[in-house]
N, C-alpha and C. Protein backbone atom coordinates (compact mmCIF):
# COMPACT_ATOMS: atom_id res chain seq x y z
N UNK A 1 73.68 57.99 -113.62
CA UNK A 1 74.51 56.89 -113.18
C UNK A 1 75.78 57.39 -112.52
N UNK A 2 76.41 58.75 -113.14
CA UNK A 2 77.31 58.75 -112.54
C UNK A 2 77.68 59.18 -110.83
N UNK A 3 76.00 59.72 -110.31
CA UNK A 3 75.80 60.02 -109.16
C UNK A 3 76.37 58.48 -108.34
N UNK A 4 75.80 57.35 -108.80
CA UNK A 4 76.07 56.36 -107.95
C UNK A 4 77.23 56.32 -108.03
N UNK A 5 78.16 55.89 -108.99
CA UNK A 5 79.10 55.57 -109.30
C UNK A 5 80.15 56.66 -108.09
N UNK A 6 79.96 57.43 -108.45
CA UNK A 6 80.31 58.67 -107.44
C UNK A 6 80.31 58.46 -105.53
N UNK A 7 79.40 58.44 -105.83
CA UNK A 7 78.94 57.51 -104.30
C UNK A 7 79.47 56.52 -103.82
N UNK A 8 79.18 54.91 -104.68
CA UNK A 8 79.99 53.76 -104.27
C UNK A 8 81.72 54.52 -104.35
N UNK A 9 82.42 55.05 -105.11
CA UNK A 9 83.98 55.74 -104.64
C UNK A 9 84.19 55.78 -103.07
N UNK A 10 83.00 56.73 -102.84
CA UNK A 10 83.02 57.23 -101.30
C UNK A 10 83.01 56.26 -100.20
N UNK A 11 82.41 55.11 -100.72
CA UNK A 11 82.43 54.39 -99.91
C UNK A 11 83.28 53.04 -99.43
N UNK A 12 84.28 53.42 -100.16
CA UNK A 12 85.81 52.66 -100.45
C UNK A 12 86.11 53.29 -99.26
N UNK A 13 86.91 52.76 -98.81
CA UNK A 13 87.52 53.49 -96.81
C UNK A 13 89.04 53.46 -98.12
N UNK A 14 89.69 53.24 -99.02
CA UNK A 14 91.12 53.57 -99.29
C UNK A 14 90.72 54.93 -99.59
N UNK A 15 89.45 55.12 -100.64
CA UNK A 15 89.36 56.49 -100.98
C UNK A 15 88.97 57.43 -100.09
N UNK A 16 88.87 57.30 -99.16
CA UNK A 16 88.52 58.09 -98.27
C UNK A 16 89.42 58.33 -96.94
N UNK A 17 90.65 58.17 -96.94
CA UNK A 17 91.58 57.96 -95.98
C UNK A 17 91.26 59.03 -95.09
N UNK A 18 91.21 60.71 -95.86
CA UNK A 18 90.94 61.76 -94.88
C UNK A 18 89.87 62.70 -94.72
N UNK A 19 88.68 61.43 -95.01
CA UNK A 19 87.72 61.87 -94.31
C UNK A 19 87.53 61.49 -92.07
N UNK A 20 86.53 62.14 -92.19
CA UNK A 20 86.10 61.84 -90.66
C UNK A 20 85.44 61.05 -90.72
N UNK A 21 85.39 60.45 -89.08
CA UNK A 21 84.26 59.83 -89.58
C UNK A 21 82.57 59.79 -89.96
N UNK A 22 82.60 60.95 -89.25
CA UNK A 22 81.67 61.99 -89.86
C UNK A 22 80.87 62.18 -91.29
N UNK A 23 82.19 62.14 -91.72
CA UNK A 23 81.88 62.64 -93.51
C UNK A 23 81.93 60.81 -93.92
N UNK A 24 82.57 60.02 -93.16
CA UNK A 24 82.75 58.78 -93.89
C UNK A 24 81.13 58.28 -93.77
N UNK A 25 80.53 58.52 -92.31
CA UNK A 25 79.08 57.90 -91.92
C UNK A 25 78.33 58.52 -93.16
N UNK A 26 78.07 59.74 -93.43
CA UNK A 26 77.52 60.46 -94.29
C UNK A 26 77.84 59.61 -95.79
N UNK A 27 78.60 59.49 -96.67
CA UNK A 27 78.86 58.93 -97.91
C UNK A 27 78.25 57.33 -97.53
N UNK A 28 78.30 56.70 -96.55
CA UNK A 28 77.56 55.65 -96.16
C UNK A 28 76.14 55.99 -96.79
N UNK A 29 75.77 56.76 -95.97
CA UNK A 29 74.44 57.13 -95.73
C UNK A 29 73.79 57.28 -97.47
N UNK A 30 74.46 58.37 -97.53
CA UNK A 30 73.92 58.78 -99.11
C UNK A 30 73.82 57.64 -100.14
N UNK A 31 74.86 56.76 -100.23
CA UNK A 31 74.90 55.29 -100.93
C UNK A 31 73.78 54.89 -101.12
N UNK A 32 73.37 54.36 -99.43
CA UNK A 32 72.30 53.35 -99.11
C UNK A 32 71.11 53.90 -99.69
N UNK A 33 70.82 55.47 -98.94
CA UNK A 33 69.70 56.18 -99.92
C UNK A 33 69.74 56.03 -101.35
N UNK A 34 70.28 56.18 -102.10
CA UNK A 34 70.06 56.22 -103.44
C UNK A 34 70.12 55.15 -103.98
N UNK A 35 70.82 54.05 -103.82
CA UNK A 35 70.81 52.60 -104.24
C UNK A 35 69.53 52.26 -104.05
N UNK A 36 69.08 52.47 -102.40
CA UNK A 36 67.58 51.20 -102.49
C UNK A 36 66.55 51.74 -103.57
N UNK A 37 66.72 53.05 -103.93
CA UNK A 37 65.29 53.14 -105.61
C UNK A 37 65.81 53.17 -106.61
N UNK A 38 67.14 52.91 -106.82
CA UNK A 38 68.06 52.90 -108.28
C UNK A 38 67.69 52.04 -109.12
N UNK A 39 67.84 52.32 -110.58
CA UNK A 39 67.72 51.35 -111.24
C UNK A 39 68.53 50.64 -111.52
N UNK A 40 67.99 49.39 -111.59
CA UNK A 40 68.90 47.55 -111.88
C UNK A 40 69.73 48.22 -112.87
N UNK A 41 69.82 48.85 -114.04
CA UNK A 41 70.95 49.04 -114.99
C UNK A 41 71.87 49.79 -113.91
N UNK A 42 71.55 51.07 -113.33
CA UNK A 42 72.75 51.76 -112.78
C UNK A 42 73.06 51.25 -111.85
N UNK A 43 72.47 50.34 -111.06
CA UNK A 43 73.02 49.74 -110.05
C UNK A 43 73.95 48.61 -110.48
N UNK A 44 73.66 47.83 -111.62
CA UNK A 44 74.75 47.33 -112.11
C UNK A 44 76.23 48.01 -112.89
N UNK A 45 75.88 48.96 -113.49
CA UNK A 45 76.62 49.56 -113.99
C UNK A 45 77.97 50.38 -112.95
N UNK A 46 77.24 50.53 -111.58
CA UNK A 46 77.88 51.22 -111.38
C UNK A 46 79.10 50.22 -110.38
N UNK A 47 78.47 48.58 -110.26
CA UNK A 47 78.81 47.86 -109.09
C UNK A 47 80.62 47.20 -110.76
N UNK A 48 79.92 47.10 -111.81
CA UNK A 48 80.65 46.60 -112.47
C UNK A 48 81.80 47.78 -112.70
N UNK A 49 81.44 49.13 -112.80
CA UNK A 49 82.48 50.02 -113.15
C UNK A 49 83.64 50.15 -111.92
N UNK A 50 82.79 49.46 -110.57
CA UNK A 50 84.23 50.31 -109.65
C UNK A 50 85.06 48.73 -109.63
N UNK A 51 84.30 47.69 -109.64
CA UNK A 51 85.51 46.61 -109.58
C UNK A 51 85.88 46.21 -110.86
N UNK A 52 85.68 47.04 -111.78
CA UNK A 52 86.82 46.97 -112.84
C UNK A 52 87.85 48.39 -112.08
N UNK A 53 87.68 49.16 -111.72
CA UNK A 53 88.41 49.87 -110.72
C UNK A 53 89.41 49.51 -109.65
N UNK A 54 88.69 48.81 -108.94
CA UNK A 54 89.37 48.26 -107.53
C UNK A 54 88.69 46.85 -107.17
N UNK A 55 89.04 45.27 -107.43
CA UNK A 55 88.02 44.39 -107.08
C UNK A 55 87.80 44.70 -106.08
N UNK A 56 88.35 45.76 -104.86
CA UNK A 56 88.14 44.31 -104.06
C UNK A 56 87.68 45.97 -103.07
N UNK A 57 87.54 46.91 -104.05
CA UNK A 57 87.67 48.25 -103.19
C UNK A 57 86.14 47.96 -102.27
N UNK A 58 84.82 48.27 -103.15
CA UNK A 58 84.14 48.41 -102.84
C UNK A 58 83.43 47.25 -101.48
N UNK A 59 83.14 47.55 -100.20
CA UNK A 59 83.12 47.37 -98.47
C UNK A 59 82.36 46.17 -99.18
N UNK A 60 81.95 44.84 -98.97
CA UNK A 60 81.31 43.67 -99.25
C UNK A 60 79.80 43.95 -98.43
N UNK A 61 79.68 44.74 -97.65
CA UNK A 61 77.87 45.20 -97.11
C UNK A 61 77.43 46.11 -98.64
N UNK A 62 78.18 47.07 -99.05
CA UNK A 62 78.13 47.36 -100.14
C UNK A 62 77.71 46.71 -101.24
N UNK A 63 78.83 46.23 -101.72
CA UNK A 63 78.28 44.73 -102.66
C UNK A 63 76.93 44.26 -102.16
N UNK A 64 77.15 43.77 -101.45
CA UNK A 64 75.28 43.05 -101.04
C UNK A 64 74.27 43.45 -101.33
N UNK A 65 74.56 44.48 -100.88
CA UNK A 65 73.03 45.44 -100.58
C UNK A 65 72.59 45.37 -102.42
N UNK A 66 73.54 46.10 -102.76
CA UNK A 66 73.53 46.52 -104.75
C UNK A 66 73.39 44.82 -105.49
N UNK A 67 73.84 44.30 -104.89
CA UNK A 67 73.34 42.96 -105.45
C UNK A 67 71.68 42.61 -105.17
N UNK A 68 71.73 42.99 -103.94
CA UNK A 68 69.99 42.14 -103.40
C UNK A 68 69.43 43.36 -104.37
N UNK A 69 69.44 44.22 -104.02
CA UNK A 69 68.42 45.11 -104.81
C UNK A 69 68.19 44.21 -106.08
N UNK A 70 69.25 44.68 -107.29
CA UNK A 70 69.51 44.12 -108.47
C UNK A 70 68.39 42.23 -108.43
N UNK A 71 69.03 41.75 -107.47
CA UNK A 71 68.09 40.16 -107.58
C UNK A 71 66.68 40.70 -107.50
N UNK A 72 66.17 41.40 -106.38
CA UNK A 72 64.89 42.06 -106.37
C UNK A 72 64.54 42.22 -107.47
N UNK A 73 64.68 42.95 -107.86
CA UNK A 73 64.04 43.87 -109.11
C UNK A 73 63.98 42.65 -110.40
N UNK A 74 64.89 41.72 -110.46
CA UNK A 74 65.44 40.88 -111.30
C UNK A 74 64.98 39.69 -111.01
N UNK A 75 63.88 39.02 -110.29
CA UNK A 75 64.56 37.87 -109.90
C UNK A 75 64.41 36.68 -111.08
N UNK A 76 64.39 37.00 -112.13
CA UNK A 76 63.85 35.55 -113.15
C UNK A 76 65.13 36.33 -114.38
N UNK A 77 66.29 36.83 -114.04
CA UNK A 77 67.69 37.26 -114.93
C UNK A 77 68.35 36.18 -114.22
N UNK A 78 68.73 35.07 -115.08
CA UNK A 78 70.03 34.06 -114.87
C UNK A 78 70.97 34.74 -114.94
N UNK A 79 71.94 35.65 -115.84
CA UNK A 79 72.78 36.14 -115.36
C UNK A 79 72.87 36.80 -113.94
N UNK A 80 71.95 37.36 -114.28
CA UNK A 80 72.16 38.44 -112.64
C UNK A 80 72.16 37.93 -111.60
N UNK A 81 71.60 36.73 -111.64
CA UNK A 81 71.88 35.85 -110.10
C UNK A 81 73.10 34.69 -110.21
N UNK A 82 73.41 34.81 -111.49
CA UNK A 82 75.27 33.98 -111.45
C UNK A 82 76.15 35.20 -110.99
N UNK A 83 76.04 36.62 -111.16
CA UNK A 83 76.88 37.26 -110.97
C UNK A 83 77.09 38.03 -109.40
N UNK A 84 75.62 37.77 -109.11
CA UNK A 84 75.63 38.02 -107.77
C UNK A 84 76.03 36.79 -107.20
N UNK A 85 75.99 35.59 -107.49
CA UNK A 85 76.71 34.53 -106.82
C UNK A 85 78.19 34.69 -106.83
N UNK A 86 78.53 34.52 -107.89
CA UNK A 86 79.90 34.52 -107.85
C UNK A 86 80.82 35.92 -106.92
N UNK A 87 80.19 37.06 -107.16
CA UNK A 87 80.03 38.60 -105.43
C UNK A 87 80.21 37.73 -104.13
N UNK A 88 79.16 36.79 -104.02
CA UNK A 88 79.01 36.36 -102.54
C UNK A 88 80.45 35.44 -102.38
N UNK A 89 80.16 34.15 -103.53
CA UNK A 89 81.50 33.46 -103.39
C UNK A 89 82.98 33.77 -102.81
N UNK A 90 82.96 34.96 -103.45
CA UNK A 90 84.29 35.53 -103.49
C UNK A 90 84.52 36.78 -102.36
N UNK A 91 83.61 37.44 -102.03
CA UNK A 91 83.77 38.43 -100.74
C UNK A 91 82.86 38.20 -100.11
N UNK A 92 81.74 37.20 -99.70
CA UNK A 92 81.46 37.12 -98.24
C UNK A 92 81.01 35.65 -97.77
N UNK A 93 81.00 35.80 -96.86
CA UNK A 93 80.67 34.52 -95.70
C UNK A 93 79.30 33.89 -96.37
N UNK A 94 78.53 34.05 -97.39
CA UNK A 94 77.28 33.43 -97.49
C UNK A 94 76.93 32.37 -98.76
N UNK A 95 77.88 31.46 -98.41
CA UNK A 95 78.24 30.37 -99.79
C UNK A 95 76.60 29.89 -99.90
N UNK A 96 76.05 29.49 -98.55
CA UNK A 96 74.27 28.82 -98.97
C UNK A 96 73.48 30.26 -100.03
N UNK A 97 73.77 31.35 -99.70
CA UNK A 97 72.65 32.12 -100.14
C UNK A 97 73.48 32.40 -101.71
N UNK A 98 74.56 31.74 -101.78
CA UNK A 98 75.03 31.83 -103.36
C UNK A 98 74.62 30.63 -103.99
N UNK A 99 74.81 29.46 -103.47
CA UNK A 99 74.28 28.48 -104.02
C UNK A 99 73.18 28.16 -104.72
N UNK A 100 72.38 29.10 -103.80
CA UNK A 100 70.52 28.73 -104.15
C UNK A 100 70.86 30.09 -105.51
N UNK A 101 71.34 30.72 -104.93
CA UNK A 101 71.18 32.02 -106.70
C UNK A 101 71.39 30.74 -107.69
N UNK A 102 72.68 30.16 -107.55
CA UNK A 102 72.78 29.42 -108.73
C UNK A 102 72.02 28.83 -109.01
N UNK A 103 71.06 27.84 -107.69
CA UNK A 103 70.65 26.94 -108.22
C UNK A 103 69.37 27.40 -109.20
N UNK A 104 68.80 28.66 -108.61
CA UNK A 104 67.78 29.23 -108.87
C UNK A 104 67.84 29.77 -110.86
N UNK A 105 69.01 30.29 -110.70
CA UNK A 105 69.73 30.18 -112.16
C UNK A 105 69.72 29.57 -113.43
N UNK A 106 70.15 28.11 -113.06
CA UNK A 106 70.26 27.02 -113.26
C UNK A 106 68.51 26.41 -113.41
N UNK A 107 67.80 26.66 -113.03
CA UNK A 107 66.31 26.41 -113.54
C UNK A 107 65.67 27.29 -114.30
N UNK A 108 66.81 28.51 -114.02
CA UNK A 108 65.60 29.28 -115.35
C UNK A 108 66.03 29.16 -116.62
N UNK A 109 68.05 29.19 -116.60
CA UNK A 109 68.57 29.11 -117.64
C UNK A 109 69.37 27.90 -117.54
N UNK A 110 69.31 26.54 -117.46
CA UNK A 110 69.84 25.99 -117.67
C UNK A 110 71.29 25.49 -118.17
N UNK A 111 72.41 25.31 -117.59
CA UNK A 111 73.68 25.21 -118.22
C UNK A 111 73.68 24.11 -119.57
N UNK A 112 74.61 24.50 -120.38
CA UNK A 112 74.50 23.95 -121.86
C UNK A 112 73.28 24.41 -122.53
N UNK A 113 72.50 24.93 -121.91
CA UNK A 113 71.07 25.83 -122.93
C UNK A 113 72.06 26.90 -123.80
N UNK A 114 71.48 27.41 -124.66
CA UNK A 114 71.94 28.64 -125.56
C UNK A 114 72.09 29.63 -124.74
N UNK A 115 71.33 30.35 -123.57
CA UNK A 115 71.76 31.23 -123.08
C UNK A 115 72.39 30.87 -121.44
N UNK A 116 72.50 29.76 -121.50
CA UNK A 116 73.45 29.16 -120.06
C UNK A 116 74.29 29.12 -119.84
N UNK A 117 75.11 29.55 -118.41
CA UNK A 117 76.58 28.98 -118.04
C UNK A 117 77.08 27.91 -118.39
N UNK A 118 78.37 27.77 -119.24
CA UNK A 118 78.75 26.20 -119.35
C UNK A 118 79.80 26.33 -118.11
């Protein structure tokens, strides 16, 4: 895990002020590789460890990507698709494709159920 974790850093443009862009395309690169076969735990683990870090560090294509995977792999986890909603809500332009997470959510786990969002 801590390879990713390591990775998403790199791909903060604050943490990386003096790289090139060279080396910046590259830490891109390496991300994307290793995220798309990661596993849903480290890919969560590692999306939750840097924005307890920096909310707002990690690039929002970033976020996405580590989210869709995570829904992939996941798609019948009510949490995991409230938390990737609330990602989209808050850093990007795609309020419809958060909505349907919820709504999608919201039918598996129902709000006011025992394991539901109130």
């Amino acid at each position: 895990m801590q390879d990713l974790i390591t990775l998403g850093r790199a791909v903060v443009p604050e943490n990386r002020v003096d790289a090139t862009p060279e080396q910046f395309g590259l830490a891109e690169f390496e991300y994307v590789e290793t995220i798309i076969y990661a596993d849903p735990d480290e890919i969560l683990a590692m999306l939750r460890t840097l924005k307890a870090e920096n909310f707002i560090g990690l690039p929002p294509w970033a976020r996405n990507l580590a989210y869709r995977i995570v829904c992939l792999q996941r798609p019948d986890d009510a949490a995991v698709l409230r938390e990737a909603a609330e990602d989209l809500f808050a850093f990007a332009d795609w309020d419809e494709i958060a909505e349907e997470l919820v709504a999608r959510a919201d039918r598996l786990d129902p709000p006011g159920t025992a394991g539901g969002a109130s």
